[in-house]
PDB file of N, CA and C in Angstrom:
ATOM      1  N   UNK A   1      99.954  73.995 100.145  1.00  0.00           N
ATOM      2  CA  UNK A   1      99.843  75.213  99.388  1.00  0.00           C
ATOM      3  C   UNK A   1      99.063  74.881  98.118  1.00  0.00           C
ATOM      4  N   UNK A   2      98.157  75.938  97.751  1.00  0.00           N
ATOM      5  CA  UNK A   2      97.525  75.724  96.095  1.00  0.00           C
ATOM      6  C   UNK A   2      97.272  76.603  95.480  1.00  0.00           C
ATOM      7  N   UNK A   3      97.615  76.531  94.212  1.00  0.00           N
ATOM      8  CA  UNK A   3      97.246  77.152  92.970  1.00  0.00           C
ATOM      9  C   UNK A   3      96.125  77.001  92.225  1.00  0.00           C
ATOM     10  N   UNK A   4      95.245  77.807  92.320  1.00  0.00           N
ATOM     11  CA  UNK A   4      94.160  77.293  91.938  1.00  0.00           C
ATOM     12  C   UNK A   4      93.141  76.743  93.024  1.00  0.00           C
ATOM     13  N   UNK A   5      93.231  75.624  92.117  1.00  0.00           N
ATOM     14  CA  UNK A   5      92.647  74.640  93.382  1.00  0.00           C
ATOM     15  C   UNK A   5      93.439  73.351  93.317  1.00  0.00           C
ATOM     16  N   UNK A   6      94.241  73.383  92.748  1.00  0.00           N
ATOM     17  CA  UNK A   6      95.541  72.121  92.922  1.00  0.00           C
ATOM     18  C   UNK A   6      96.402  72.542  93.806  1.00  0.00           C
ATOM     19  N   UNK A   7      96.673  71.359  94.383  1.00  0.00           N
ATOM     20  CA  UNK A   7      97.602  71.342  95.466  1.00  0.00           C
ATOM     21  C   UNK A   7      98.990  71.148  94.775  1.00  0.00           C
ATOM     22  N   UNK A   8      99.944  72.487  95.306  1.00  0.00           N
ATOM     23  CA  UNK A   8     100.972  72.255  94.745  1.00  0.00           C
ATOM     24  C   UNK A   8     102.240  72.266  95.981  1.00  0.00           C
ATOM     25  N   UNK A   9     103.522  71.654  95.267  1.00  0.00           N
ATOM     26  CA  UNK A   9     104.694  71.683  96.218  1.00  0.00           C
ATOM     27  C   UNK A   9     105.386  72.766  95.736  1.00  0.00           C
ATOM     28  N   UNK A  10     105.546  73.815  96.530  1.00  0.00           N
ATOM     29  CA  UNK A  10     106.421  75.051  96.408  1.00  0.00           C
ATOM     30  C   UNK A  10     107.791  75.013  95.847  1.00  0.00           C
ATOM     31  N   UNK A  11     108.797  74.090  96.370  1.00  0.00           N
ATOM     32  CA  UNK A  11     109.821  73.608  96.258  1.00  0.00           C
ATOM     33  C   UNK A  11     109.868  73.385  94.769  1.00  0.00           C
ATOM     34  N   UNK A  12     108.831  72.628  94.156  1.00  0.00           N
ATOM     35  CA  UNK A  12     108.955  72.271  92.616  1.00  0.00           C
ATOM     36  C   UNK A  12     109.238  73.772  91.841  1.00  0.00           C
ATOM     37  N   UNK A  13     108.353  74.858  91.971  1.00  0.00           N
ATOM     38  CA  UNK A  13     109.069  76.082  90.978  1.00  0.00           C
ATOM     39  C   UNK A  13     109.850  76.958  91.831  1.00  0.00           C
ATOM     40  N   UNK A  14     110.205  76.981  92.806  1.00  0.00           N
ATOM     41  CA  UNK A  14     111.096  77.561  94.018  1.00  0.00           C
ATOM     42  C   UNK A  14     111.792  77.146  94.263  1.00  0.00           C
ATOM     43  N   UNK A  15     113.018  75.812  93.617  1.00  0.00           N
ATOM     44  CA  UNK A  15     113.998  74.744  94.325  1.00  0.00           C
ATOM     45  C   UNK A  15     114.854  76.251  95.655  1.00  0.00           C
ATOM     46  N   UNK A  16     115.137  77.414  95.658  1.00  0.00           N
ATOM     47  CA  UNK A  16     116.211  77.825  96.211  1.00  0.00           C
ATOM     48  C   UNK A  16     115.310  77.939  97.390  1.00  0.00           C
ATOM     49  N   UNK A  17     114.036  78.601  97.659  1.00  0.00           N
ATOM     50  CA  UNK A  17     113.503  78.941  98.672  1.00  0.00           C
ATOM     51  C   UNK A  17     113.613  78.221 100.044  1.00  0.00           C
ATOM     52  N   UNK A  18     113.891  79.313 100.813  1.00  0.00           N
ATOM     53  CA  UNK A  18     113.998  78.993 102.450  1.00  0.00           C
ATOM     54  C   UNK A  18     112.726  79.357 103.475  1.00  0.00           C
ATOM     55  N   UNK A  19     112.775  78.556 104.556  1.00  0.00           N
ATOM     56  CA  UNK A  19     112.181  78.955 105.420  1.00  0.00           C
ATOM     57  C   UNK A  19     113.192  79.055 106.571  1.00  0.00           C
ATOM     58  N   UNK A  20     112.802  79.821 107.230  1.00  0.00           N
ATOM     59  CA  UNK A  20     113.938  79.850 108.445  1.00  0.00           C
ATOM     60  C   UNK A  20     113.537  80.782 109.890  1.00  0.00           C
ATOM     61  N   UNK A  21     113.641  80.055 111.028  1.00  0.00           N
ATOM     62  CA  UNK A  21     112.729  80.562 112.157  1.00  0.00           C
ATOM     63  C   UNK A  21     113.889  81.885 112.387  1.00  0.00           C
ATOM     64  N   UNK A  22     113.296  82.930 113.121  1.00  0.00           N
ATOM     65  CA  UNK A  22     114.141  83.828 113.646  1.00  0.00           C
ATOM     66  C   UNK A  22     114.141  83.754 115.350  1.00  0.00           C
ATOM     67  N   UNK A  23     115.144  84.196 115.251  1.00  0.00           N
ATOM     68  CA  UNK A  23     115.178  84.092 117.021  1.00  0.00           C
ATOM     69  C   UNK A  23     115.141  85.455 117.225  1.00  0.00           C
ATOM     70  N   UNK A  24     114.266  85.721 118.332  1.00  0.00           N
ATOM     71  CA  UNK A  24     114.548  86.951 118.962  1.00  0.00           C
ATOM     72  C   UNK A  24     115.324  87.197 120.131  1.00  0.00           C
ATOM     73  N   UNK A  25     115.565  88.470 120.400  1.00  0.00           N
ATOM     74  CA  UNK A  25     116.748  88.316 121.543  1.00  0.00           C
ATOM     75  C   UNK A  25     115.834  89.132 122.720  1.00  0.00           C
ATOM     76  N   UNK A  26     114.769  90.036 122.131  1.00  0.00           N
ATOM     77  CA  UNK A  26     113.820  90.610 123.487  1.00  0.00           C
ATOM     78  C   UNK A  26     112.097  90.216 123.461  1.00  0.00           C
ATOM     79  N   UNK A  27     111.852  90.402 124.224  1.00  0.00           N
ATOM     80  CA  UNK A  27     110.277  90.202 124.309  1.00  0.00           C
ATOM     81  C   UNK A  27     109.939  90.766 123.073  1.00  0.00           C
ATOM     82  N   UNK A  28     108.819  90.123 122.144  1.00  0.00           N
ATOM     83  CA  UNK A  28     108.206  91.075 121.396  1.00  0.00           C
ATOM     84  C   UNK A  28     106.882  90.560 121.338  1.00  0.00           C
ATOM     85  N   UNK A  29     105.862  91.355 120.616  1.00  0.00           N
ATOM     86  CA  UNK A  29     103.926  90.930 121.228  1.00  0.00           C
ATOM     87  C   UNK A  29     103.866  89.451 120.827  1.00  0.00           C
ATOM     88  N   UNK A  30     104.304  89.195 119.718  1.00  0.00           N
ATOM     89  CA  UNK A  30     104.232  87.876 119.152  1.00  0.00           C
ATOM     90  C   UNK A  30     104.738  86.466 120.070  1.00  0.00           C
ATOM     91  N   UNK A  31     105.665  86.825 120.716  1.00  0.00           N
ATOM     92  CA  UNK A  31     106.416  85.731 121.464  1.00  0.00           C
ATOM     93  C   UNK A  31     106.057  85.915 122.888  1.00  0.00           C
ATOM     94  N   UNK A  32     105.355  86.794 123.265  1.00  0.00           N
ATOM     95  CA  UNK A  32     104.447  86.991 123.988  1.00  0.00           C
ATOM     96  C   UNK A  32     103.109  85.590 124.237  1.00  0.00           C
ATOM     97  N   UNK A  33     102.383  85.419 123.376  1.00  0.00           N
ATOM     98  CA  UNK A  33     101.731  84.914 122.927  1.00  0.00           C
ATOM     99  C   UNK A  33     102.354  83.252 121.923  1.00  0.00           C
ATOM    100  N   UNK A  34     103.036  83.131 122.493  1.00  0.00           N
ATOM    101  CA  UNK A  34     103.761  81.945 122.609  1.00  0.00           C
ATOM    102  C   UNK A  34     103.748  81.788 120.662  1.00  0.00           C
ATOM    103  N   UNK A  35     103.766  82.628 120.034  1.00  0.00           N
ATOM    104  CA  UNK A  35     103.733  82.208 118.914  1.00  0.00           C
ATOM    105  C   UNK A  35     105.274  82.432 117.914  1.00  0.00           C
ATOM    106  N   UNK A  36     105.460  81.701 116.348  1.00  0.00           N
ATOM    107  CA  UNK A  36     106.503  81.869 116.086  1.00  0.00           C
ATOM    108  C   UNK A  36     106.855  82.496 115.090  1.00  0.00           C
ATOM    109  N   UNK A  37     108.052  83.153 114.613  1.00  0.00           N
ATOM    110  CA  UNK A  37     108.348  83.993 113.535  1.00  0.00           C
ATOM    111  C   UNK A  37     109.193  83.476 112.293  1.00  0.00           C
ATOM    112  N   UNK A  38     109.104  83.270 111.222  1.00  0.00           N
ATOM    113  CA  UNK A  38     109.627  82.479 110.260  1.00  0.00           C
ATOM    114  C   UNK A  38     109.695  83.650 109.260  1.00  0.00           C
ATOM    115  N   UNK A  39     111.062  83.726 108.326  1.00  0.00           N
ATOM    116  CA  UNK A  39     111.440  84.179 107.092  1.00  0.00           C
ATOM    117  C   UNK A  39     111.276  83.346 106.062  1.00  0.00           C
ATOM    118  N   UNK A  40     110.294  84.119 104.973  1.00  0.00           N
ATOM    119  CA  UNK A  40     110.346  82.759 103.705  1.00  0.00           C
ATOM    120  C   UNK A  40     111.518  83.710 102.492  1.00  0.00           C
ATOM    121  N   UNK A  41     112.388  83.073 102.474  1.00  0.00           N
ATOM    122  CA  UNK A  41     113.307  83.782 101.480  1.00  0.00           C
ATOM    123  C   UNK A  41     113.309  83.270  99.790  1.00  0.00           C
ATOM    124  N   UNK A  42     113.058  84.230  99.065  1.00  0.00           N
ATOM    125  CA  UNK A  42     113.252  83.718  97.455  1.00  0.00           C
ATOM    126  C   UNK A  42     114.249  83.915  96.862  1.00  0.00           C
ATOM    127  N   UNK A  43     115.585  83.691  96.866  1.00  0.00           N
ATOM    128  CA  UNK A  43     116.825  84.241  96.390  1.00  0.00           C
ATOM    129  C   UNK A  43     116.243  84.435  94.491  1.00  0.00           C
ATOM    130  N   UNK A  44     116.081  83.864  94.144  1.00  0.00           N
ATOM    131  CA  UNK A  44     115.718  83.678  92.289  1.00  0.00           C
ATOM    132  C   UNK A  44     114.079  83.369  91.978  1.00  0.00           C
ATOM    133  N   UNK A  45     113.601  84.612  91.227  1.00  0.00           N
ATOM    134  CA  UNK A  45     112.384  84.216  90.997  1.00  0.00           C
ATOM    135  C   UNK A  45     112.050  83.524  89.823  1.00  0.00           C
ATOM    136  N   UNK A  46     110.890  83.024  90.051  1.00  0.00           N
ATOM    137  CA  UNK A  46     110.480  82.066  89.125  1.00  0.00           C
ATOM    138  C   UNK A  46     110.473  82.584  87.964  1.00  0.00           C
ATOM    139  N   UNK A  47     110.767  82.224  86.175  1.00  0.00           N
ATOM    140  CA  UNK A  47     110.288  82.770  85.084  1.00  0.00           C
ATOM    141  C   UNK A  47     108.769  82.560  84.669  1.00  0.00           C
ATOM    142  N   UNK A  48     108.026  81.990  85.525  1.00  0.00           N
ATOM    143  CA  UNK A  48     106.379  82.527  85.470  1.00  0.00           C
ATOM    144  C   UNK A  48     105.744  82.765  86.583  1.00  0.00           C
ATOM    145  N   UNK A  49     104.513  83.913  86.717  1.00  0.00           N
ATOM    146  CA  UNK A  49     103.994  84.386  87.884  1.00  0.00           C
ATOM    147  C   UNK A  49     102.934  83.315  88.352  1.00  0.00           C
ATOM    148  N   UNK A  50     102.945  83.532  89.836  1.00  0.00           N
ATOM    149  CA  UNK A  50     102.057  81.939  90.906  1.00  0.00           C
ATOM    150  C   UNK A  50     101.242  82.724  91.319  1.00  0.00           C
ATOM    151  N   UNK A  51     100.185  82.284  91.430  1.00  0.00           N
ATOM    152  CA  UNK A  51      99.343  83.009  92.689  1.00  0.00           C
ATOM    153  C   UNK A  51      99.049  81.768  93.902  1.00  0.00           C
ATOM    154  N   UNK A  52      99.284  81.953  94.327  1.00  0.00           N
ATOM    155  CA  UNK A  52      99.132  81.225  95.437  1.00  0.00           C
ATOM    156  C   UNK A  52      98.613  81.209  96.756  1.00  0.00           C
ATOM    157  N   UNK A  53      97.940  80.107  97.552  1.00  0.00           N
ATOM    158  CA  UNK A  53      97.412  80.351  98.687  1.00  0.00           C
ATOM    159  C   UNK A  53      97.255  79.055  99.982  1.00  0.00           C
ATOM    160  N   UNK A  54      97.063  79.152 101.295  1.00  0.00           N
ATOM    161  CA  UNK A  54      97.596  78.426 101.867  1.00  0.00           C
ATOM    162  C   UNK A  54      95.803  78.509 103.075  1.00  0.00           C
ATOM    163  N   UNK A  55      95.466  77.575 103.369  1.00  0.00           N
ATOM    164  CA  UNK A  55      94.121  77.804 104.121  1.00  0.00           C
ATOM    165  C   UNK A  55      94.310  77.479 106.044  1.00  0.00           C
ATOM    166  N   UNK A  56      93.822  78.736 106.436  1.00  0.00           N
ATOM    167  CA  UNK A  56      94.378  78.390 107.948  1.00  0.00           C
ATOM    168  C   UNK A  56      93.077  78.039 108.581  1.00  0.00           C
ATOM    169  N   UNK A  57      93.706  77.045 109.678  1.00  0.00           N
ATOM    170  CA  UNK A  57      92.678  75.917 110.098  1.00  0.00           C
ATOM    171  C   UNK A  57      93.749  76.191 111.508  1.00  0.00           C
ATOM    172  N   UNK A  58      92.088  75.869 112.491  1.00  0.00           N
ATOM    173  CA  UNK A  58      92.909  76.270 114.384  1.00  0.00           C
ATOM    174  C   UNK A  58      93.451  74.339 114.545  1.00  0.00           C
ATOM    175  N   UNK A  59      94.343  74.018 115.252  1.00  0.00           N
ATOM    176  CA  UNK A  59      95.325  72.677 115.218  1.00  0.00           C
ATOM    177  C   UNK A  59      94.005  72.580 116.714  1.00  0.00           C
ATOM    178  N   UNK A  60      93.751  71.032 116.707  1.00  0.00           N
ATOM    179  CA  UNK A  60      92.633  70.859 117.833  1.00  0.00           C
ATOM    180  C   UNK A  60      93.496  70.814 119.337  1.00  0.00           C
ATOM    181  N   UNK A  61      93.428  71.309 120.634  1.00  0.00           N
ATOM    182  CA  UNK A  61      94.099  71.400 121.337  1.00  0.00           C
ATOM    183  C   UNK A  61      94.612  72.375 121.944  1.00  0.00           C
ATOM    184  N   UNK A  62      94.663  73.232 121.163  1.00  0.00           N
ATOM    185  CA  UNK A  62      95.745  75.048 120.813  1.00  0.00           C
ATOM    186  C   UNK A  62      94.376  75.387 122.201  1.00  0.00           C
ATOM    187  N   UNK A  63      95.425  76.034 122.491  1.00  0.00           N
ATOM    188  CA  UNK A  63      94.286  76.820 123.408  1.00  0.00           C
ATOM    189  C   UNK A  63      94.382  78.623 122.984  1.00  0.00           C
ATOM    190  N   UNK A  64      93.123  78.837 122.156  1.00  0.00           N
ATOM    191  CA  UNK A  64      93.042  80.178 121.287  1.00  0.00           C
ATOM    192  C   UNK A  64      91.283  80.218 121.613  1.00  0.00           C
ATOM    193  N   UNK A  65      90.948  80.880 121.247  1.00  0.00           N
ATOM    194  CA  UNK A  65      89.282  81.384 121.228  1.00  0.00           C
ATOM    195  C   UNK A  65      88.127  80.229 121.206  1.00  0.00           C
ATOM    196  N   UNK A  66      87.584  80.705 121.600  1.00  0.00           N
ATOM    197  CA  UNK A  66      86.466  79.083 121.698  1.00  0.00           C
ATOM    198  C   UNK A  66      85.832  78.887 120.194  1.00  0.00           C
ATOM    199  N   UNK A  67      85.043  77.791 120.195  1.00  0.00           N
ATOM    200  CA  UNK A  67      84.930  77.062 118.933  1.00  0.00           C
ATOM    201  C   UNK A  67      84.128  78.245 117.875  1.00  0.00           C
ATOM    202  N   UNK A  68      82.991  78.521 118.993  1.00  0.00           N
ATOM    203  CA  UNK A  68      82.272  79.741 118.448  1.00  0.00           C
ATOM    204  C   UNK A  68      82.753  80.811 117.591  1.00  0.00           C
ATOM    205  N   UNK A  69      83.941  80.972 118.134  1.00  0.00           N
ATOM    206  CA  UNK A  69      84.584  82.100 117.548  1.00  0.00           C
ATOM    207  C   UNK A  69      85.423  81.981 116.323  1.00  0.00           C
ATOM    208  N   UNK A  70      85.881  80.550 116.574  1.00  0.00           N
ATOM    209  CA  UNK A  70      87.081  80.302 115.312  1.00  0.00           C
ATOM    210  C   UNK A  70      86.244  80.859 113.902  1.00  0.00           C
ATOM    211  N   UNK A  71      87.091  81.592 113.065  1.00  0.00           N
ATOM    212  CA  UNK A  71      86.727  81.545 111.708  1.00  0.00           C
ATOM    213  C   UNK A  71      87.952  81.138 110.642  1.00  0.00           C
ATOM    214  N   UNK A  72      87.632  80.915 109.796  1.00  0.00           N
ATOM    215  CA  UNK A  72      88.390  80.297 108.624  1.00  0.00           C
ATOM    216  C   UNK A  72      89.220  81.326 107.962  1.00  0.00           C
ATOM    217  N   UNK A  73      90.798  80.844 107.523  1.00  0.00           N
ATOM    218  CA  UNK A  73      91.375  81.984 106.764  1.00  0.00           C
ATOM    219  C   UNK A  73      92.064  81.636 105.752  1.00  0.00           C
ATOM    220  N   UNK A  74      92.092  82.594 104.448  1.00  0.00           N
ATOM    221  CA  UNK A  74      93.091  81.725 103.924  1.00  0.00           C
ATOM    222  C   UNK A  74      94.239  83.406 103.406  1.00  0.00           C
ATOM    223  N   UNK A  75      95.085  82.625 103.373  1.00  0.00           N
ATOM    224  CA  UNK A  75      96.299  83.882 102.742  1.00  0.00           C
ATOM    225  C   UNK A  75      96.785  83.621 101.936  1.00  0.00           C
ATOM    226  N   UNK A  76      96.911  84.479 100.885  1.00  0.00           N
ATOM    227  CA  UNK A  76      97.440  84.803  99.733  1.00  0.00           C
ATOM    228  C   UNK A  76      98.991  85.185  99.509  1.00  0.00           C
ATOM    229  N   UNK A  77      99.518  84.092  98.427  1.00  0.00           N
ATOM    230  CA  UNK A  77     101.007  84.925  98.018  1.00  0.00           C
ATOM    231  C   UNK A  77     100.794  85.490  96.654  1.00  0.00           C
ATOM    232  N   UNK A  78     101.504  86.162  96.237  1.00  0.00           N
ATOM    233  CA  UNK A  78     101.515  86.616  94.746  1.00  0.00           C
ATOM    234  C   UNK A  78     103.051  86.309  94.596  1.00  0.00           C
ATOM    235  N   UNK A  79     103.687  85.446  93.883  1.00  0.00           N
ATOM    236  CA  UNK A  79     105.661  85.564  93.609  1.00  0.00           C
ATOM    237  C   UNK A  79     105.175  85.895  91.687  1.00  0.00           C
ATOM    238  N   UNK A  80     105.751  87.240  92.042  1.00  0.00           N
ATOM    239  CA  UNK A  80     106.192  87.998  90.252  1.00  0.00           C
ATOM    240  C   UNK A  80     107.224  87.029  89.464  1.00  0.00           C
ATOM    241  N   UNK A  81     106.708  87.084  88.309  1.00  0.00           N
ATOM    242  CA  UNK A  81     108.086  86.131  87.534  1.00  0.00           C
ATOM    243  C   UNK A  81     109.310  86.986  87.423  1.00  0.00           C
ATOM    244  N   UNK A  82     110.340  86.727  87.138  1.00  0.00           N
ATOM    245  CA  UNK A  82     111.778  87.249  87.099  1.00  0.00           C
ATOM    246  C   UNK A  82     111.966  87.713  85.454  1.00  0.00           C
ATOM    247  N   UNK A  83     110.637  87.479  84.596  1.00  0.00           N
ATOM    248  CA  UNK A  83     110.674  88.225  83.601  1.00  0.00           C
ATOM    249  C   UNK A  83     110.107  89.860  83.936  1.00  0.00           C
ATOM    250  N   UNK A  84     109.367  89.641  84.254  1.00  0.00           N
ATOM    251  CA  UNK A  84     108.429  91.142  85.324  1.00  0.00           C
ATOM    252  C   UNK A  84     109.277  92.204  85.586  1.00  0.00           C
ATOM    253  N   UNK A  85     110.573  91.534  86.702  1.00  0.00           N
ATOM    254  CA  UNK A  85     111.066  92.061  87.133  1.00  0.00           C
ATOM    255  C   UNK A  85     112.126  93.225  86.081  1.00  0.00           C
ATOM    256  N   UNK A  86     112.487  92.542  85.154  1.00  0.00           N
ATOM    257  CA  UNK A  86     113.685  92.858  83.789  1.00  0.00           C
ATOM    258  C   UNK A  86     113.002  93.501  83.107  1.00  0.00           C
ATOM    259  N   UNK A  87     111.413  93.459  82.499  1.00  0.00           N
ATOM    260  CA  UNK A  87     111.250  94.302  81.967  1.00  0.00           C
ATOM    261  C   UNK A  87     110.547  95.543  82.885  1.00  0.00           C
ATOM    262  N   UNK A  88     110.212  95.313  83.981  1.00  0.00           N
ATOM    263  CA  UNK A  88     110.591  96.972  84.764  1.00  0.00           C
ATOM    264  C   UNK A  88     111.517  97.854  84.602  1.00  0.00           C
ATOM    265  N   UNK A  89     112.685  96.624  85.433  1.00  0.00           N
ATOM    266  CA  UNK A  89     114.152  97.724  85.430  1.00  0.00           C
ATOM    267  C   UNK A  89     114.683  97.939  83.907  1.00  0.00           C
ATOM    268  N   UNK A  90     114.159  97.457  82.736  1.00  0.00           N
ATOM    269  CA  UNK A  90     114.398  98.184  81.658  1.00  0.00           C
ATOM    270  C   UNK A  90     113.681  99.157  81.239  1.00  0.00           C
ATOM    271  N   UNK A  91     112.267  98.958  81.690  1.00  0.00           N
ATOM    272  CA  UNK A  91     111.533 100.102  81.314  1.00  0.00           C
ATOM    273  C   UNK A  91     112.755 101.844  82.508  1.00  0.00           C
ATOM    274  N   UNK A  92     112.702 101.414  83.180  1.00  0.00           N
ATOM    275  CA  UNK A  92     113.415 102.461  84.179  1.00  0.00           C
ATOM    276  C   UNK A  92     114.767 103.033  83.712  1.00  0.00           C
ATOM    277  N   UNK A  93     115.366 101.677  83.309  1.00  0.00           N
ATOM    278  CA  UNK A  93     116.886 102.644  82.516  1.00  0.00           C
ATOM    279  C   UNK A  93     116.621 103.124  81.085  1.00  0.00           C
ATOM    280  N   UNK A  94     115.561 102.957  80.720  1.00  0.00           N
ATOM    281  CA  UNK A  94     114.989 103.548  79.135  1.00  0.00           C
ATOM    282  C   UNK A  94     114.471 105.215  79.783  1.00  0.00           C
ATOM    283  N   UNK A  95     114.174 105.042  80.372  1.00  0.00           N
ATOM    284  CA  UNK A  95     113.402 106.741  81.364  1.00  0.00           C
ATOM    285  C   UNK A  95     114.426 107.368  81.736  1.00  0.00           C
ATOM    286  N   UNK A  96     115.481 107.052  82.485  1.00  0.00           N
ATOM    287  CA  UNK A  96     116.695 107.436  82.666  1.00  0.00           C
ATOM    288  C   UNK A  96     117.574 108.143  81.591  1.00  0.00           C
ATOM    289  N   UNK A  97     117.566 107.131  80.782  1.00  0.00           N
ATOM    290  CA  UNK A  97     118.599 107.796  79.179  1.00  0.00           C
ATOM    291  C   UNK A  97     117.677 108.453  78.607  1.00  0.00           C
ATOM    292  N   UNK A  98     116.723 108.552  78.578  1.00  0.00           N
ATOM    293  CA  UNK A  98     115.673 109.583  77.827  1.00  0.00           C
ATOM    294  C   UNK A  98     115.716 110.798  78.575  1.00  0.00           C
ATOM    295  N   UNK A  99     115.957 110.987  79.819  1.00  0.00           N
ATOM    296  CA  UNK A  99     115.738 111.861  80.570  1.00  0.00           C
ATOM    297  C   UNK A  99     117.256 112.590  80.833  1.00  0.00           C
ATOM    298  N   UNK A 100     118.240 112.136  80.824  1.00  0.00           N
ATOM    299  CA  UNK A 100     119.694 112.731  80.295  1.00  0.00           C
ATOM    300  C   UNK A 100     120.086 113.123  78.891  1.00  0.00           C
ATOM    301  N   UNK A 101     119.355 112.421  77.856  1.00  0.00           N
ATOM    302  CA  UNK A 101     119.194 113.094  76.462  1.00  0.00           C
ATOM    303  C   UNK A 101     118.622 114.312  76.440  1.00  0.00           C
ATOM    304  N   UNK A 102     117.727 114.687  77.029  1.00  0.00           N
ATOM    305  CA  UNK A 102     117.112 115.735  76.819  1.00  0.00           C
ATOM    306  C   UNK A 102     118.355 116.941  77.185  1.00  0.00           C
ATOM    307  N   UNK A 103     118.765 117.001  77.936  1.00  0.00           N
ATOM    308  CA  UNK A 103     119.987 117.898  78.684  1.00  0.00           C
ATOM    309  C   UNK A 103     121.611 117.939  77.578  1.00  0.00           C
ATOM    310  N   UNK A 104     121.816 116.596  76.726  1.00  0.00           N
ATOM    311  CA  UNK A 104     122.435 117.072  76.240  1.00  0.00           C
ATOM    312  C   UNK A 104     122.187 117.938  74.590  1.00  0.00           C
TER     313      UNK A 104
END
């Protein structure tokens, strides 16, 4: 994973974060296609915002589209800091009591 262009370990500002495969119990398109489904869970967000990104590359062997075709990808995370989050939900209960003041 990198920030920037440094390679970083997730785990270092994420110690709680999980990964965790899901099992399915019926056919679905994905498992179809022999591929797999993973939850990334953040129980506590970080107190500063990451941008982050991860570069996808075909594993040699995979049997997927011919060489011709492969193209390069990369995906993007954005994790909001947990300051972000507090001053939202304060901006929201400030709108709230402003908005019941008026009535009394």
């Amino acid at each position: 994973m990198y920030e920037g262009g440094k390679k970083v370990r997730i785990l270092e500002f994420l110690p709680t974060a999980t990964l965790q495969k899901v099992e399915t119990t019926g056919e679905s398109l994905r498992d179809a296609d022999n591929g797999k489904t993973y939850n990334f869970t953040v129980p506590n967000l970080p107190s500063d915002e990451h941008h982050l990104y991860v570069n996808c590359t075909n594993t040699p062997g995979q049997n997927t589209r011919t060489q011709s075709e492969t193209k390069a990808c990369k995906v993007s995370f954005y994790i909001a800091s947990s300051a972000v989050r507090a001053g939202l939900a304060m901006s929201a209960v400030v709108g709230v009591i402003a908005s019941l003041l008026q009535f009394a």
